[in-house]
N, C-alpha and C. Protein backbone atom coordinates (compact mmCIF):
# COMPACT_ATOMS: atom_id res chain seq x y z
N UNK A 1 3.53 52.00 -125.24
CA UNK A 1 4.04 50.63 -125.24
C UNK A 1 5.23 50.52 -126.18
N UNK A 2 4.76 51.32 -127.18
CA UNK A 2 6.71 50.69 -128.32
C UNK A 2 7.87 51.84 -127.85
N UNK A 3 7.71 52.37 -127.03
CA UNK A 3 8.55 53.00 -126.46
C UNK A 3 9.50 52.12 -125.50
N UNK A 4 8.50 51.57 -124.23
CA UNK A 4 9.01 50.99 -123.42
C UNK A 4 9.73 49.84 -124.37
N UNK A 5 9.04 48.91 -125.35
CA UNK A 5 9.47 47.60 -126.10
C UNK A 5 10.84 48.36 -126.48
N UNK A 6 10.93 49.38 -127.00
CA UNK A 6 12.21 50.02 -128.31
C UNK A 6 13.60 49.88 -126.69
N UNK A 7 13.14 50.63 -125.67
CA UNK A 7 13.66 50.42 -123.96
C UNK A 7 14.62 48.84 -124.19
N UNK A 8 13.47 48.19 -124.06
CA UNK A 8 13.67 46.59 -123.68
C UNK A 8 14.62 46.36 -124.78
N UNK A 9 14.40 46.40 -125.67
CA UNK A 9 15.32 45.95 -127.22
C UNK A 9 16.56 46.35 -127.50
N UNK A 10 16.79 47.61 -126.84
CA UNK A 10 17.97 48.35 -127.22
C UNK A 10 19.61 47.72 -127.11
N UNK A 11 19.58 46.52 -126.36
CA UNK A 11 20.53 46.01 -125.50
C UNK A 11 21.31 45.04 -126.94
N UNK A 12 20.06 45.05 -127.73
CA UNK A 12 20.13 43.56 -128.89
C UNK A 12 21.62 44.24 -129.95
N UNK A 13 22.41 44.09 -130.40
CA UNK A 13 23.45 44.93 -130.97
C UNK A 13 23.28 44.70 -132.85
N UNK A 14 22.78 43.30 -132.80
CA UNK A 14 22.80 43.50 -134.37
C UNK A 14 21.34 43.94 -134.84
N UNK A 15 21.18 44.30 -135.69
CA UNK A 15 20.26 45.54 -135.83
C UNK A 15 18.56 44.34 -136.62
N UNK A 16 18.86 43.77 -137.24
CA UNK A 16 17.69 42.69 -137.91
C UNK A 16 17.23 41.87 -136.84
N UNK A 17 17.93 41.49 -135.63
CA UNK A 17 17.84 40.45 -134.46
C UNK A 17 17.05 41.64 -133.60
N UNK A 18 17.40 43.04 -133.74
CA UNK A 18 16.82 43.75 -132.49
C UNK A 18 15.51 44.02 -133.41
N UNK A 19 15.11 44.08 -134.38
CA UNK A 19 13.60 44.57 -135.57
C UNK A 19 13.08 43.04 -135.12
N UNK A 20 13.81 42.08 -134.98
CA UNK A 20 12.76 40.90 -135.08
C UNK A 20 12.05 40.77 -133.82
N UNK A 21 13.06 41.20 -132.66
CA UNK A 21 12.66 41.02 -131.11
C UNK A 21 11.76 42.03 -130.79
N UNK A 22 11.81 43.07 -131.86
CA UNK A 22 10.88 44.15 -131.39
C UNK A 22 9.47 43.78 -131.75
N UNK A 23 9.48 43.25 -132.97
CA UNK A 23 8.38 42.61 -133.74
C UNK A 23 7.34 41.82 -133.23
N UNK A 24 8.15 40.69 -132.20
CA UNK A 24 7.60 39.74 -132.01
C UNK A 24 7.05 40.06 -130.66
N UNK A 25 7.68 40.88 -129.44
CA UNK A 25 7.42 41.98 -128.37
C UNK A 25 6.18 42.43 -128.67
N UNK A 26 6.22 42.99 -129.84
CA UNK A 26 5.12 44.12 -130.00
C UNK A 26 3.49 43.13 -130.22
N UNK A 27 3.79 42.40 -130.93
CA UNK A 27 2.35 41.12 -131.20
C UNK A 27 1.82 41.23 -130.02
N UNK A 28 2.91 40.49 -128.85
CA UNK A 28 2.28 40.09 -127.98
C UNK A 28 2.05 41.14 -126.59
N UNK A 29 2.52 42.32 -126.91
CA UNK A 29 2.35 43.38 -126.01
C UNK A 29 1.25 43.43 -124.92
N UNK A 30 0.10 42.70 -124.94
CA UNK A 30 -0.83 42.84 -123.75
C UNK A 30 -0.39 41.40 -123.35
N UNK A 31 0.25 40.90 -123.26
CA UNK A 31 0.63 40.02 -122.26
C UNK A 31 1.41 40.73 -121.29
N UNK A 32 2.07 41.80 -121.52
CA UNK A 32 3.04 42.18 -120.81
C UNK A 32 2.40 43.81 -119.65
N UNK A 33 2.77 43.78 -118.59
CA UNK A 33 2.20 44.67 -117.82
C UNK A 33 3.39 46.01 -117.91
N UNK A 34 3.24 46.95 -118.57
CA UNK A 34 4.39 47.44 -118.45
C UNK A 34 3.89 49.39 -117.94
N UNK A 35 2.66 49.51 -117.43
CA UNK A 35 2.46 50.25 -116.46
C UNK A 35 2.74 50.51 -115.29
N UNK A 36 3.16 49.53 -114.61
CA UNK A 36 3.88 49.64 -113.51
C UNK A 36 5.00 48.68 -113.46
N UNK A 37 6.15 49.53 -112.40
CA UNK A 37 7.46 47.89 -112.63
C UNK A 37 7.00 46.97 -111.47
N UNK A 38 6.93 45.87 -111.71
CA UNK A 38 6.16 45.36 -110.52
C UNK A 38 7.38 44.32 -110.24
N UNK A 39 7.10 43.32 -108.91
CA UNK A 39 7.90 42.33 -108.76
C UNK A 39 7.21 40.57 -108.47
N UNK A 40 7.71 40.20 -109.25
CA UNK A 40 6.40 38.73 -109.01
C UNK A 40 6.42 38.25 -107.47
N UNK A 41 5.03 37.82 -106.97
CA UNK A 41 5.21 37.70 -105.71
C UNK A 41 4.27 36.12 -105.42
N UNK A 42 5.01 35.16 -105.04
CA UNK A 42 4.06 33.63 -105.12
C UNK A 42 3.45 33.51 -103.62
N UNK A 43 2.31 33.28 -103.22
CA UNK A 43 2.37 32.12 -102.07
C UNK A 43 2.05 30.93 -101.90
N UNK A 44 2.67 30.42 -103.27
CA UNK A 44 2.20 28.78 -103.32
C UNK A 44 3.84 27.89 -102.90
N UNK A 45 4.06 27.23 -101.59
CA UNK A 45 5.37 26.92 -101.39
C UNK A 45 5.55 26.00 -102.39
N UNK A 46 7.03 26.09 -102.67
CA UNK A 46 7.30 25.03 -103.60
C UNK A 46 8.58 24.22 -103.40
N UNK A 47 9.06 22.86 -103.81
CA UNK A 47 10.29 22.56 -103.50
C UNK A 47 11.11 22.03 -104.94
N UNK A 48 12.02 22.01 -105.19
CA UNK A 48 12.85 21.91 -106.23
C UNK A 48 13.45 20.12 -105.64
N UNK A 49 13.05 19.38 -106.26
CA UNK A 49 14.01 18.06 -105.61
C UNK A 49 14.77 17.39 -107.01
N UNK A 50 15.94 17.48 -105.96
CA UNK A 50 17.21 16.91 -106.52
C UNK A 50 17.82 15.45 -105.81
N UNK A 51 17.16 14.99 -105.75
CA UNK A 51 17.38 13.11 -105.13
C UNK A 51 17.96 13.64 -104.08
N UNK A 52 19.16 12.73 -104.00
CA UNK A 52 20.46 12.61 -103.03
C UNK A 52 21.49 13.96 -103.49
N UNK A 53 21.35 14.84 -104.33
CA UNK A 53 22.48 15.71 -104.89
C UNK A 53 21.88 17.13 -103.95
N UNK A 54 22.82 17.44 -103.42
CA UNK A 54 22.75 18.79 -102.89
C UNK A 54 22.37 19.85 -104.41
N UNK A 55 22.09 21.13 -103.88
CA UNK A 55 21.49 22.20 -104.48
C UNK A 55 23.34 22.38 -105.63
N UNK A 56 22.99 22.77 -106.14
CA UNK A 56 24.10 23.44 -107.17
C UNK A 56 24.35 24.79 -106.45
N UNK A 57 25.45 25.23 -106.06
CA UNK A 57 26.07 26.53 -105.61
C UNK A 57 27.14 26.97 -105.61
N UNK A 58 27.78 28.21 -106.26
CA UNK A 58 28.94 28.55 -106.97
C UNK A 58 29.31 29.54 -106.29
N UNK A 59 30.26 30.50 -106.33
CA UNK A 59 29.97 31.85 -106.42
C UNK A 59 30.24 32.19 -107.79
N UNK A 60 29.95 33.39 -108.07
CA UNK A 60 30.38 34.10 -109.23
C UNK A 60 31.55 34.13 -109.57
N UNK A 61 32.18 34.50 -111.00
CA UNK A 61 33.32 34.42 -111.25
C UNK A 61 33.81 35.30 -112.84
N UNK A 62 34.85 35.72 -113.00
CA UNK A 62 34.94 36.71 -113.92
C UNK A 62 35.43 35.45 -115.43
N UNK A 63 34.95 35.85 -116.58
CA UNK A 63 35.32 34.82 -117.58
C UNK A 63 35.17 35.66 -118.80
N UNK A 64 35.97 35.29 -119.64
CA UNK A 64 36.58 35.94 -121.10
C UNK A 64 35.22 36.10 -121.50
N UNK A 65 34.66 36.61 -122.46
CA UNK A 65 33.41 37.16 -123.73
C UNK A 65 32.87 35.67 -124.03
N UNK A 66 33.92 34.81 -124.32
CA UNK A 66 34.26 33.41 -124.97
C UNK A 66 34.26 32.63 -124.44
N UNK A 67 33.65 32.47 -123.20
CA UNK A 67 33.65 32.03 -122.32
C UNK A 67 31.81 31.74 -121.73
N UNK A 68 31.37 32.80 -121.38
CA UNK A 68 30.13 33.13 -121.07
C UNK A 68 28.86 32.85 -122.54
């Protein structure tokens, strides 16, 4: 398990923010299934309602560091 967590963490760049995320990862480690990669799968339908406003839809787009 702190293998895979150290995995997950690695991405974090400042080094006290990636010990804290690992920290707090690691507590709760049996919440997390990390024996297999799985993919969540629902069959409860669901609907998202937004009154009268259509869905929000963009495409992607490239933007400065400073930006995002």
């Amino acid at each position: 398990v702190s293998a895979v967590i150290q995995d997950a963490v690695k991405h974090v760049n400042h080094k006290h923010q990636r010990q804290q995320l690992y920290e707090i990862l690691h507590k709760y480690n049996k919440i997390f299934d990390t024996s297999t990669p799985t993919i969540a799968k629902t069959t409860i339908p669901h609907t998202i309602r937004t009154a009268d406003n259509p869905p929000v839809n963009s495409r992607p787009y490239r933007g400065s560091e400073q930006q995002q």
